[in-house]
N, C-alpha and C. Protein backbone atom coordinates (compact mmCIF):
# COMPACT_ATOMS: atom_id res chain seq x y z
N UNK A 1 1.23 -15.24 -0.55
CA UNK A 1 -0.04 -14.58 -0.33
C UNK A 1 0.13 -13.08 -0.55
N UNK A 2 -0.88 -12.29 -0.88
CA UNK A 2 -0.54 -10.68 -1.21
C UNK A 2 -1.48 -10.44 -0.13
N UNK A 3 -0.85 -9.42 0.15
CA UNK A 3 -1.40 -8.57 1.34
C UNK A 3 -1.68 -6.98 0.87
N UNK A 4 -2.94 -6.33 1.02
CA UNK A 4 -3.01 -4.98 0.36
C UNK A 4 -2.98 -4.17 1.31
N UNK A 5 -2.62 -4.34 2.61
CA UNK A 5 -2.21 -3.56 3.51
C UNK A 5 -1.26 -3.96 4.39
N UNK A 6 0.02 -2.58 4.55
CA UNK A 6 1.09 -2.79 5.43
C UNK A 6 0.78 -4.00 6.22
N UNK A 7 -0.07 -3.64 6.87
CA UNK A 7 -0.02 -4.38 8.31
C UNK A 7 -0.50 -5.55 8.40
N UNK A 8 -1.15 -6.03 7.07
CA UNK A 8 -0.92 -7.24 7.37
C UNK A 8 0.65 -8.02 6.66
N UNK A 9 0.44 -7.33 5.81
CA UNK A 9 2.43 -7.62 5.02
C UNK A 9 2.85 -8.14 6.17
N UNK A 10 2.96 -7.12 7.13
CA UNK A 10 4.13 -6.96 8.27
C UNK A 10 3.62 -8.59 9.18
N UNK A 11 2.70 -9.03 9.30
CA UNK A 11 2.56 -9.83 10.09
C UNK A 11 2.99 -10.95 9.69
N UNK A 12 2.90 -11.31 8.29
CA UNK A 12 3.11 -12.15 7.25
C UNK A 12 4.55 -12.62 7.12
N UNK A 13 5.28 -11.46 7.85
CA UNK A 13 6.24 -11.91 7.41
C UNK A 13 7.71 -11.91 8.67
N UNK A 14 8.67 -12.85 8.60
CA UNK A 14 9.74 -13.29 9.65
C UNK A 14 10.32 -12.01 10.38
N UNK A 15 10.44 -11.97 11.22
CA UNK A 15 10.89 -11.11 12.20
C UNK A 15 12.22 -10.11 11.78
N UNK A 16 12.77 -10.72 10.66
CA UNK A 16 14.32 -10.13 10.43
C UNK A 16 14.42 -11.03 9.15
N UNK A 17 14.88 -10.42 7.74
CA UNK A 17 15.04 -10.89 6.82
C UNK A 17 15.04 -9.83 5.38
N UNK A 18 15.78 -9.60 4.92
CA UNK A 18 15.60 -8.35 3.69
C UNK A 18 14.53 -8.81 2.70
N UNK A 19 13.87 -7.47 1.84
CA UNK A 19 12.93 -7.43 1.03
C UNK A 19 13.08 -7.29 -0.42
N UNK A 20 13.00 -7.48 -0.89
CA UNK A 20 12.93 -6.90 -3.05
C UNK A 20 11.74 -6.07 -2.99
N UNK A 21 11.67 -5.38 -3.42
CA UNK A 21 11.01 -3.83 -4.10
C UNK A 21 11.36 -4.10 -5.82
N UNK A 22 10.08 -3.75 -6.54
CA UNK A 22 9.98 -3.92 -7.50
C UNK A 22 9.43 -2.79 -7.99
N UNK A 23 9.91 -2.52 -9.08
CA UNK A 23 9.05 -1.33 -10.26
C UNK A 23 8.61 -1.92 -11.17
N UNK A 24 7.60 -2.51 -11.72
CA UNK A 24 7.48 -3.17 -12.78
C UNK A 24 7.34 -2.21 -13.63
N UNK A 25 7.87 -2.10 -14.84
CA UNK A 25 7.70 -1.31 -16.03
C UNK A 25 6.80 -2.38 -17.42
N UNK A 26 6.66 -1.92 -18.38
CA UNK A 26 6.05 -2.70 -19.41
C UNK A 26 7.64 -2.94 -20.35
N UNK A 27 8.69 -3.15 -19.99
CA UNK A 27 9.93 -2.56 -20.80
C UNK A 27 10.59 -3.68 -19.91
N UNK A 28 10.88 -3.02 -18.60
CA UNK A 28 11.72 -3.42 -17.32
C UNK A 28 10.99 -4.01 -16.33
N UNK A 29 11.79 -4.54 -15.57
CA UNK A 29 11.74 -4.18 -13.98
C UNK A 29 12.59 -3.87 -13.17
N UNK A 30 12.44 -2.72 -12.14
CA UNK A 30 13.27 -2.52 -11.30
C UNK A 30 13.68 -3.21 -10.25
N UNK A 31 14.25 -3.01 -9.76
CA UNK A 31 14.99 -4.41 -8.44
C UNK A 31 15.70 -3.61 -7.65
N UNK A 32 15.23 -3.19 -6.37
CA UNK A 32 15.94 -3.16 -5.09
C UNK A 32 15.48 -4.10 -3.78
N UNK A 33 16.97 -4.33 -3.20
CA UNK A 33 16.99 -4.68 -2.22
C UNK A 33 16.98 -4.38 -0.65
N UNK A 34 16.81 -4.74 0.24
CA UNK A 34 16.80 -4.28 1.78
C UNK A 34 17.70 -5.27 2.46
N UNK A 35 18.85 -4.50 3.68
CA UNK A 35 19.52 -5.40 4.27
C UNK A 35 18.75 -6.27 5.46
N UNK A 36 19.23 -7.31 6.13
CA UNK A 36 18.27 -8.00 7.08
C UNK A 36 17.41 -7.40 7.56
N UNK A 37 17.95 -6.25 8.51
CA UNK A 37 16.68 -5.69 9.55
C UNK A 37 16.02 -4.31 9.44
N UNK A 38 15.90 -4.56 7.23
CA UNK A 38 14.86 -3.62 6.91
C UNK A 38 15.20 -2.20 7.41
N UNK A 39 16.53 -1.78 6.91
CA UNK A 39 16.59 -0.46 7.50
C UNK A 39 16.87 0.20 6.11
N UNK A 40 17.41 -0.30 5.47
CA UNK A 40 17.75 0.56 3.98
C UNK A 40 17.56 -0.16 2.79
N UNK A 41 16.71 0.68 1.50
CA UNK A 41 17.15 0.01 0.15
C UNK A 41 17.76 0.53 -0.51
N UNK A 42 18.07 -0.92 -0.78
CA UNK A 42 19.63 -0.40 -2.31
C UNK A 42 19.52 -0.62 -3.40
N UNK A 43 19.06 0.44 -4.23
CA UNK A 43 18.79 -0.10 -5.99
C UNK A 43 19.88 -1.33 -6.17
N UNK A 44 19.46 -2.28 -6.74
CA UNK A 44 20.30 -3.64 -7.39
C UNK A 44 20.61 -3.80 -8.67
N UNK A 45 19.39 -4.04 -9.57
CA UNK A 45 19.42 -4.08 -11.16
C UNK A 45 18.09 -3.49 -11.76
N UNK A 46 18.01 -4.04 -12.77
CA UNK A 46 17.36 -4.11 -13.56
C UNK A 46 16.86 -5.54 -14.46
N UNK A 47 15.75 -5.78 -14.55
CA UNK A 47 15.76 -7.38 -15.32
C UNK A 47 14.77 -6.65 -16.64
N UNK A 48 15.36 -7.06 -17.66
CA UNK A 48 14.76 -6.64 -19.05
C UNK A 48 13.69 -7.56 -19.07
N UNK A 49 12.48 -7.25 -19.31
CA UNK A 49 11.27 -8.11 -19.65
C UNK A 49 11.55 -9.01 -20.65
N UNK A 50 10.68 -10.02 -20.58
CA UNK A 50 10.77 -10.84 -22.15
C UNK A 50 9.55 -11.13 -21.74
N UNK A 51 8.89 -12.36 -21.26
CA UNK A 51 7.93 -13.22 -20.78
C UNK A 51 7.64 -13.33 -19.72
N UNK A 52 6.55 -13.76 -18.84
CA UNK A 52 6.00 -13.83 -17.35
C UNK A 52 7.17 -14.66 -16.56
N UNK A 53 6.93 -15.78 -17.39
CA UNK A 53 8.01 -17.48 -16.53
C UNK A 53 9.63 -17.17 -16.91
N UNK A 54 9.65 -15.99 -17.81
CA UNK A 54 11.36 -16.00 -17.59
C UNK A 54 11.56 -14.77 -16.58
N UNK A 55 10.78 -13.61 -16.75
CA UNK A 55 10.94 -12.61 -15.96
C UNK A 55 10.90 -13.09 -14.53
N UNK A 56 9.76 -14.14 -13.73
CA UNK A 56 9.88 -13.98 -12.39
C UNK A 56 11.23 -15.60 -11.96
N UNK A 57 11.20 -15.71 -13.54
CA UNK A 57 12.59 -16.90 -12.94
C UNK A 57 13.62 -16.11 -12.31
N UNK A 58 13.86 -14.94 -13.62
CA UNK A 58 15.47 -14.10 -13.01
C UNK A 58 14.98 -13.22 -11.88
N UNK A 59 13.92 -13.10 -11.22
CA UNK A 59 13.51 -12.67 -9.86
C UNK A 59 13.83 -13.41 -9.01
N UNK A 60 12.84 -14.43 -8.74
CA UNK A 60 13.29 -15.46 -7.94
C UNK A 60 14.32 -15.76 -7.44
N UNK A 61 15.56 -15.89 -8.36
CA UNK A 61 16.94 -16.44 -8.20
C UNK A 61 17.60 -15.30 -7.90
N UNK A 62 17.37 -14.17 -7.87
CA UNK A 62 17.51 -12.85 -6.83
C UNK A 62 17.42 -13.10 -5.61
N UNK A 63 15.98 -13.64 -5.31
CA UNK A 63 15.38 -13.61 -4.06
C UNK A 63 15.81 -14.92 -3.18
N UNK A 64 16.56 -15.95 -4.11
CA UNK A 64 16.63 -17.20 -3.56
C UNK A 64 18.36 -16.39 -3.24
N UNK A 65 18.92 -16.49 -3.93
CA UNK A 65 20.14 -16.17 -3.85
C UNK A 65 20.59 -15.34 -2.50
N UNK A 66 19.87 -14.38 -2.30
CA UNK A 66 19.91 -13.19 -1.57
C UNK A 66 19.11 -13.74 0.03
N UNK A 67 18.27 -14.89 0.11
CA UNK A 67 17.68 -14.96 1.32
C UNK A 67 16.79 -14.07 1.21
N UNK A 68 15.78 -13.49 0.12
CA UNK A 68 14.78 -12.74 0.75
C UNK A 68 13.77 -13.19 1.31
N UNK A 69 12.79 -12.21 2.19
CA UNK A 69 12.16 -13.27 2.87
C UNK A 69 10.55 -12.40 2.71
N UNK A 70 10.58 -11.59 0.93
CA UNK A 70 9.35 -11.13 1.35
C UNK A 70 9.33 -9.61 -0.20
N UNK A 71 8.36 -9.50 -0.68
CA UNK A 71 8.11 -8.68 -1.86
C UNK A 71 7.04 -7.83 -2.04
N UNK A 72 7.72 -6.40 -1.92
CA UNK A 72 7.25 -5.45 -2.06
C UNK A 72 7.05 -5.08 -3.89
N UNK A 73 5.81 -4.91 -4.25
CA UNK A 73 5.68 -4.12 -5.33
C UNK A 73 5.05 -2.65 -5.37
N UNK A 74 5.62 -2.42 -6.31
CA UNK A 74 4.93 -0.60 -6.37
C UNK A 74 3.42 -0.76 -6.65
N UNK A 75 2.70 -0.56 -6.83
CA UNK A 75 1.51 -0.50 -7.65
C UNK A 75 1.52 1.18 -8.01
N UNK A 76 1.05 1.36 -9.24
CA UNK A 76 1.05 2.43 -10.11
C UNK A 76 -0.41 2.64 -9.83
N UNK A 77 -0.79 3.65 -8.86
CA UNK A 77 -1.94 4.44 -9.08
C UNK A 77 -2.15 5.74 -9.57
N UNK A 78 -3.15 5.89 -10.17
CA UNK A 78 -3.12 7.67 -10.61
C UNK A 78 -3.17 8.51 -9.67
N UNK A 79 -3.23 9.86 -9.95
CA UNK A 79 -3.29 10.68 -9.26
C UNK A 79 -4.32 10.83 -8.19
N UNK A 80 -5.01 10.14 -8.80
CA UNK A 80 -6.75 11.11 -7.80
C UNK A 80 -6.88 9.41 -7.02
N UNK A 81 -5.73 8.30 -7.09
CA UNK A 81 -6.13 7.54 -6.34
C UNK A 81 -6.90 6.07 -7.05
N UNK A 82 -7.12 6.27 -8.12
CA UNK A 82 -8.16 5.09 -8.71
C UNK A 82 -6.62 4.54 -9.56
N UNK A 83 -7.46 3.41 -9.57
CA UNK A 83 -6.30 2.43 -10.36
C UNK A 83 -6.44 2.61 -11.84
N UNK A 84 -5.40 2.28 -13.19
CA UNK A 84 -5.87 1.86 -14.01
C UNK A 84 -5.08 0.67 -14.56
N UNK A 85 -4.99 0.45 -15.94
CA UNK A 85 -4.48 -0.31 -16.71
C UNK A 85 -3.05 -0.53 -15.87
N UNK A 86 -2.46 0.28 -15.59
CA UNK A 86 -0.95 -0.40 -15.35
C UNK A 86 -1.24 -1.26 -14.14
N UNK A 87 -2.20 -0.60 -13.04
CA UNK A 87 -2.10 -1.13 -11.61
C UNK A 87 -2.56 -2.34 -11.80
N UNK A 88 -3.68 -2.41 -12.66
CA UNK A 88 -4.34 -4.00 -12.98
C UNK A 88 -3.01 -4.97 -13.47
N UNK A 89 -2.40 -4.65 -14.34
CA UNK A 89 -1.28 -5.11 -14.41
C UNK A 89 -0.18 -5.63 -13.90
N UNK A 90 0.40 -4.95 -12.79
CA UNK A 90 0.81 -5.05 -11.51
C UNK A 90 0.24 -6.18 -10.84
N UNK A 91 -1.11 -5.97 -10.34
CA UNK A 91 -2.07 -7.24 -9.90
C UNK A 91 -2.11 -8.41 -10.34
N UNK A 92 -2.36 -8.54 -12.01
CA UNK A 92 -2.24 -9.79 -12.54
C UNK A 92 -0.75 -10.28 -12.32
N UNK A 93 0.69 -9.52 -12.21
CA UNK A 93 1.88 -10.18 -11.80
C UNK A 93 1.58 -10.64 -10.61
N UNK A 94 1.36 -10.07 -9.43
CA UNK A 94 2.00 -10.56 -8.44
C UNK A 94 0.53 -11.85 -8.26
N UNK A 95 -0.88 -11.83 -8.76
CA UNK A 95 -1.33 -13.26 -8.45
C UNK A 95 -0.52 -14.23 -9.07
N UNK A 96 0.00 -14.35 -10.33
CA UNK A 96 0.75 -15.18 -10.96
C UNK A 96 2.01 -15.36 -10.39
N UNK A 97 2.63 -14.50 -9.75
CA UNK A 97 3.88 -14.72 -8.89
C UNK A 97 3.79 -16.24 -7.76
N UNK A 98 2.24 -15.69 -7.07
CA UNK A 98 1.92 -16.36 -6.07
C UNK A 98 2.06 -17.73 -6.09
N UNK A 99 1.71 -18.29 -7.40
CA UNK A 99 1.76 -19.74 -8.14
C UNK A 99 3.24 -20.04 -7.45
N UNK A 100 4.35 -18.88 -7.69
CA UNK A 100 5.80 -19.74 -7.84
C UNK A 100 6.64 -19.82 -6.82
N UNK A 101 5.54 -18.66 -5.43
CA UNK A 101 6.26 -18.47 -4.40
C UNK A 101 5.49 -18.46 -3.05
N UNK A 102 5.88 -18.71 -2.22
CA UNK A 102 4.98 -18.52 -1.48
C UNK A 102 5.45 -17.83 -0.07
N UNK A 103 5.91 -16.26 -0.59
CA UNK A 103 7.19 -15.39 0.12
C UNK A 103 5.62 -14.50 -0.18
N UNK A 104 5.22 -13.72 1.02
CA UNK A 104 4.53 -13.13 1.06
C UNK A 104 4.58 -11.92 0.39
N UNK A 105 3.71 -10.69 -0.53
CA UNK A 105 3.90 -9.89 -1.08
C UNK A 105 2.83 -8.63 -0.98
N UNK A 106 3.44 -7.84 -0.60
CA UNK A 106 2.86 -6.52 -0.66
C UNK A 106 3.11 -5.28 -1.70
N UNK A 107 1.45 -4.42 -1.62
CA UNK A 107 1.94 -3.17 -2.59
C UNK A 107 2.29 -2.26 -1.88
N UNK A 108 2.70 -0.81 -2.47
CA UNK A 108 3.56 0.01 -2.20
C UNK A 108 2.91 0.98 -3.05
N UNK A 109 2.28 2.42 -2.65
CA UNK A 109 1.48 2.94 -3.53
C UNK A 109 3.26 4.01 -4.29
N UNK A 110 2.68 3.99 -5.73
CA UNK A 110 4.52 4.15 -5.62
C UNK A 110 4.16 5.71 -6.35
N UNK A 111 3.00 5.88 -6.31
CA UNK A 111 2.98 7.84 -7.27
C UNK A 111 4.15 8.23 -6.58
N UNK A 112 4.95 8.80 -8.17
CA UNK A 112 5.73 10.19 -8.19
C UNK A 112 7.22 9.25 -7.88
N UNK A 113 7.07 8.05 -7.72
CA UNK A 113 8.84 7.30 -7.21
C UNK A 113 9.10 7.53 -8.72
N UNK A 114 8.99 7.45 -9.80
CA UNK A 114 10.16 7.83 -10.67
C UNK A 114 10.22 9.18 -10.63
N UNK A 115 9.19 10.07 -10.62
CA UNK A 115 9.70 11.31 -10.25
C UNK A 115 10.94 11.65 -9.61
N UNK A 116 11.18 11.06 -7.93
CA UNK A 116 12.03 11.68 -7.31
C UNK A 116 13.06 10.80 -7.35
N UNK A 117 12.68 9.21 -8.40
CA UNK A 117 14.19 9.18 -8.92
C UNK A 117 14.80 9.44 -10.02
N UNK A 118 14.33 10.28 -10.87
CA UNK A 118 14.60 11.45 -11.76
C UNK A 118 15.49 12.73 -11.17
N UNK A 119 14.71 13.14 -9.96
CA UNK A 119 15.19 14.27 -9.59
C UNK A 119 16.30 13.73 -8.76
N UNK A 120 16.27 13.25 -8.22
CA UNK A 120 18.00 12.81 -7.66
C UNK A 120 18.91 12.38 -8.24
N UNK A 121 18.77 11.84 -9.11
CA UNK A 121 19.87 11.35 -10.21
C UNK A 121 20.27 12.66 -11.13
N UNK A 122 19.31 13.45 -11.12
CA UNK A 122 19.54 15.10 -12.18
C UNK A 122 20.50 15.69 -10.90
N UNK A 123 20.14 15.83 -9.31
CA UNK A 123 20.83 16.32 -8.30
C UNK A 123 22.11 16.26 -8.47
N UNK A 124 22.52 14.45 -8.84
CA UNK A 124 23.77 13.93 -8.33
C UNK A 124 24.44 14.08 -10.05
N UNK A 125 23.67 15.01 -10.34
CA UNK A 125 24.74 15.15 -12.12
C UNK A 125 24.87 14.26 -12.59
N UNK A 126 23.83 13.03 -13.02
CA UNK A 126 23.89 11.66 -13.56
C UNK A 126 23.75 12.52 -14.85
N UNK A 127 24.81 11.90 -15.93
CA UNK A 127 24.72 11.40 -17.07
C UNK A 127 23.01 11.21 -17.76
N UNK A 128 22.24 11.74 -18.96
CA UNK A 128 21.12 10.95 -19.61
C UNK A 128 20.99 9.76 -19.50
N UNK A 129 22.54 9.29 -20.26
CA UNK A 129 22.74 7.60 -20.65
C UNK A 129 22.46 6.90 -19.24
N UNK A 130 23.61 7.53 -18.15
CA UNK A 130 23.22 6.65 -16.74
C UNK A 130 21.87 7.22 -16.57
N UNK A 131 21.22 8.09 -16.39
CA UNK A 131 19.81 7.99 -16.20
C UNK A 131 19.02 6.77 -16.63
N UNK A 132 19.17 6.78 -18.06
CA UNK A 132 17.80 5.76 -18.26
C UNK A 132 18.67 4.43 -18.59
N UNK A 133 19.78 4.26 -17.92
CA UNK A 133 20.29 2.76 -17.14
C UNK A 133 19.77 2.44 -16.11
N UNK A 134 19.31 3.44 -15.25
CA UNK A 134 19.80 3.31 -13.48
C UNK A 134 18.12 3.61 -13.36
N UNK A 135 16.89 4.30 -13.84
CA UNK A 135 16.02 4.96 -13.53
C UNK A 135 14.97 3.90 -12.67
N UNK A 136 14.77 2.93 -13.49
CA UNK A 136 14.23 1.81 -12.85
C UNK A 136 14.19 1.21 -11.69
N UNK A 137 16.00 0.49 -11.70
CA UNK A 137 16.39 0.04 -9.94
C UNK A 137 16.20 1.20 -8.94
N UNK A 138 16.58 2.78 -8.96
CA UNK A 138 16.36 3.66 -8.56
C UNK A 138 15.52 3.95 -7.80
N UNK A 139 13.90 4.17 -8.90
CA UNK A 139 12.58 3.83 -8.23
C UNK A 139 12.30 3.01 -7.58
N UNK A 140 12.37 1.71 -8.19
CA UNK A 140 12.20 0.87 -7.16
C UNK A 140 12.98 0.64 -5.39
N UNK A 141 14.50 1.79 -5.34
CA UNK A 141 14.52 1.61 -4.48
C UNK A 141 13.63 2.95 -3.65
N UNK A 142 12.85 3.65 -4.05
CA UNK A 142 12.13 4.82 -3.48
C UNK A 142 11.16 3.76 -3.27
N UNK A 143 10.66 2.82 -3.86
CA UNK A 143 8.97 2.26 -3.41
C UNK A 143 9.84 0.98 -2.01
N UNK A 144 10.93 0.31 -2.06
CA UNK A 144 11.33 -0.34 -1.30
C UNK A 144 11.51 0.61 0.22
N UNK A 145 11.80 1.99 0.12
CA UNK A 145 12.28 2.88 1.45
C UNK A 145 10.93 3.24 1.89
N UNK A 146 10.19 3.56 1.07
CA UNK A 146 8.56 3.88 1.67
C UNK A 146 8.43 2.83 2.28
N UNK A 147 8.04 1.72 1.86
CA UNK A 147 7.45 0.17 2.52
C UNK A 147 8.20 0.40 4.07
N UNK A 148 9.60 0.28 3.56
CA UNK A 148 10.26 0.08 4.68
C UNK A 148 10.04 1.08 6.01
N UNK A 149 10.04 1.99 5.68
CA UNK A 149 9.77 2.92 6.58
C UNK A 149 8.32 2.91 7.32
N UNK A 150 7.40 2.85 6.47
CA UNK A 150 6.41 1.85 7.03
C UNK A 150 5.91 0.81 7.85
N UNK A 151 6.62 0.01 7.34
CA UNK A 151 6.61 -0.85 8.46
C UNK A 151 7.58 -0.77 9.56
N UNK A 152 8.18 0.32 9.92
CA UNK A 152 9.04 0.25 11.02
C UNK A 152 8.25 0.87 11.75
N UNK A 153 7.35 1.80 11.08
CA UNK A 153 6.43 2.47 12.47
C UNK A 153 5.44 1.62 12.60
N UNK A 154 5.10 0.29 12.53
CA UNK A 154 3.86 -0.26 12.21
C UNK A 154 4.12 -1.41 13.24
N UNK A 155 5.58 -1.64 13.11
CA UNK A 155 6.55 -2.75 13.84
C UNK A 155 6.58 -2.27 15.58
């Protein structure tokens, strides 16, 4: 089920259990993870797009593998707040997700997470090349620490 607000996410979902945070790109997706009791995310990978049913296969088997118990996506809004083309996008994944799972899923308003995972990776003297290896899981773990943090004051 998607939930478009924290609080109901939070209700939705088991008392103790880590999360996936996602960046969806039109290219990529990003992939971070959260340990059981939702205190930290940890960029993981990256899954190269191809197709809908192969992309949320090599998700899934993340999420199966790992015990997650619950999916955070970014949603890409503009600046002034209105959605466009990408966020609709975003939307049409995670209803189609819903078909394959039934691990509850929330958005994550994610303006400016590649920004500041740009700027931390420039901080920590990353490499270009490691930049646009790492930029993805990165973000996604900035939209996974928002959520998270979120729902701890919500908890």
């Amino acid at each position: 089920m998607i939930h478009e607000e924290m609080v109901d996410f939070i209700t939705a979902l088991p008392r103790v259990g880590g999360l996936v945070g996602l960046d969806l790109g039109t290219k990529t997706i990003g992939i971070a993870v959260s340990d059981g009791l939702r205190q930290v995310a940890t960029p993981l990978t990256v899954i190269k797009r191809k197709k809908f049913t192969l992309d949320a296969e090599a998700l899934l088997a993340i999420v199966t593998e790992r015990g997650l118990t619950g999916i955070v996506l970014g949603l890409p809004r503009n600046m002034d707040g209105s959605e466009g083309p990408r966020a609709q996008s975003t939307r049409a994944f995670a209803r189609n997700l819903t078909r394959l799972t039934e691990l509850p899923i929330g958005y994550w308003d994610e303006r400016l997470s590649t920004v500041a995972a740009e700027r931390a990776l420039l901080e920590g003297d990353t490499s270009r090349k490691r930049r646009a290896e790492v930029i993805d899981q990165v973000a996604a773990g900035y939209i996974l620490q928002g959520a998270l943090d979120r729902l701890r004051h919500l908890a």
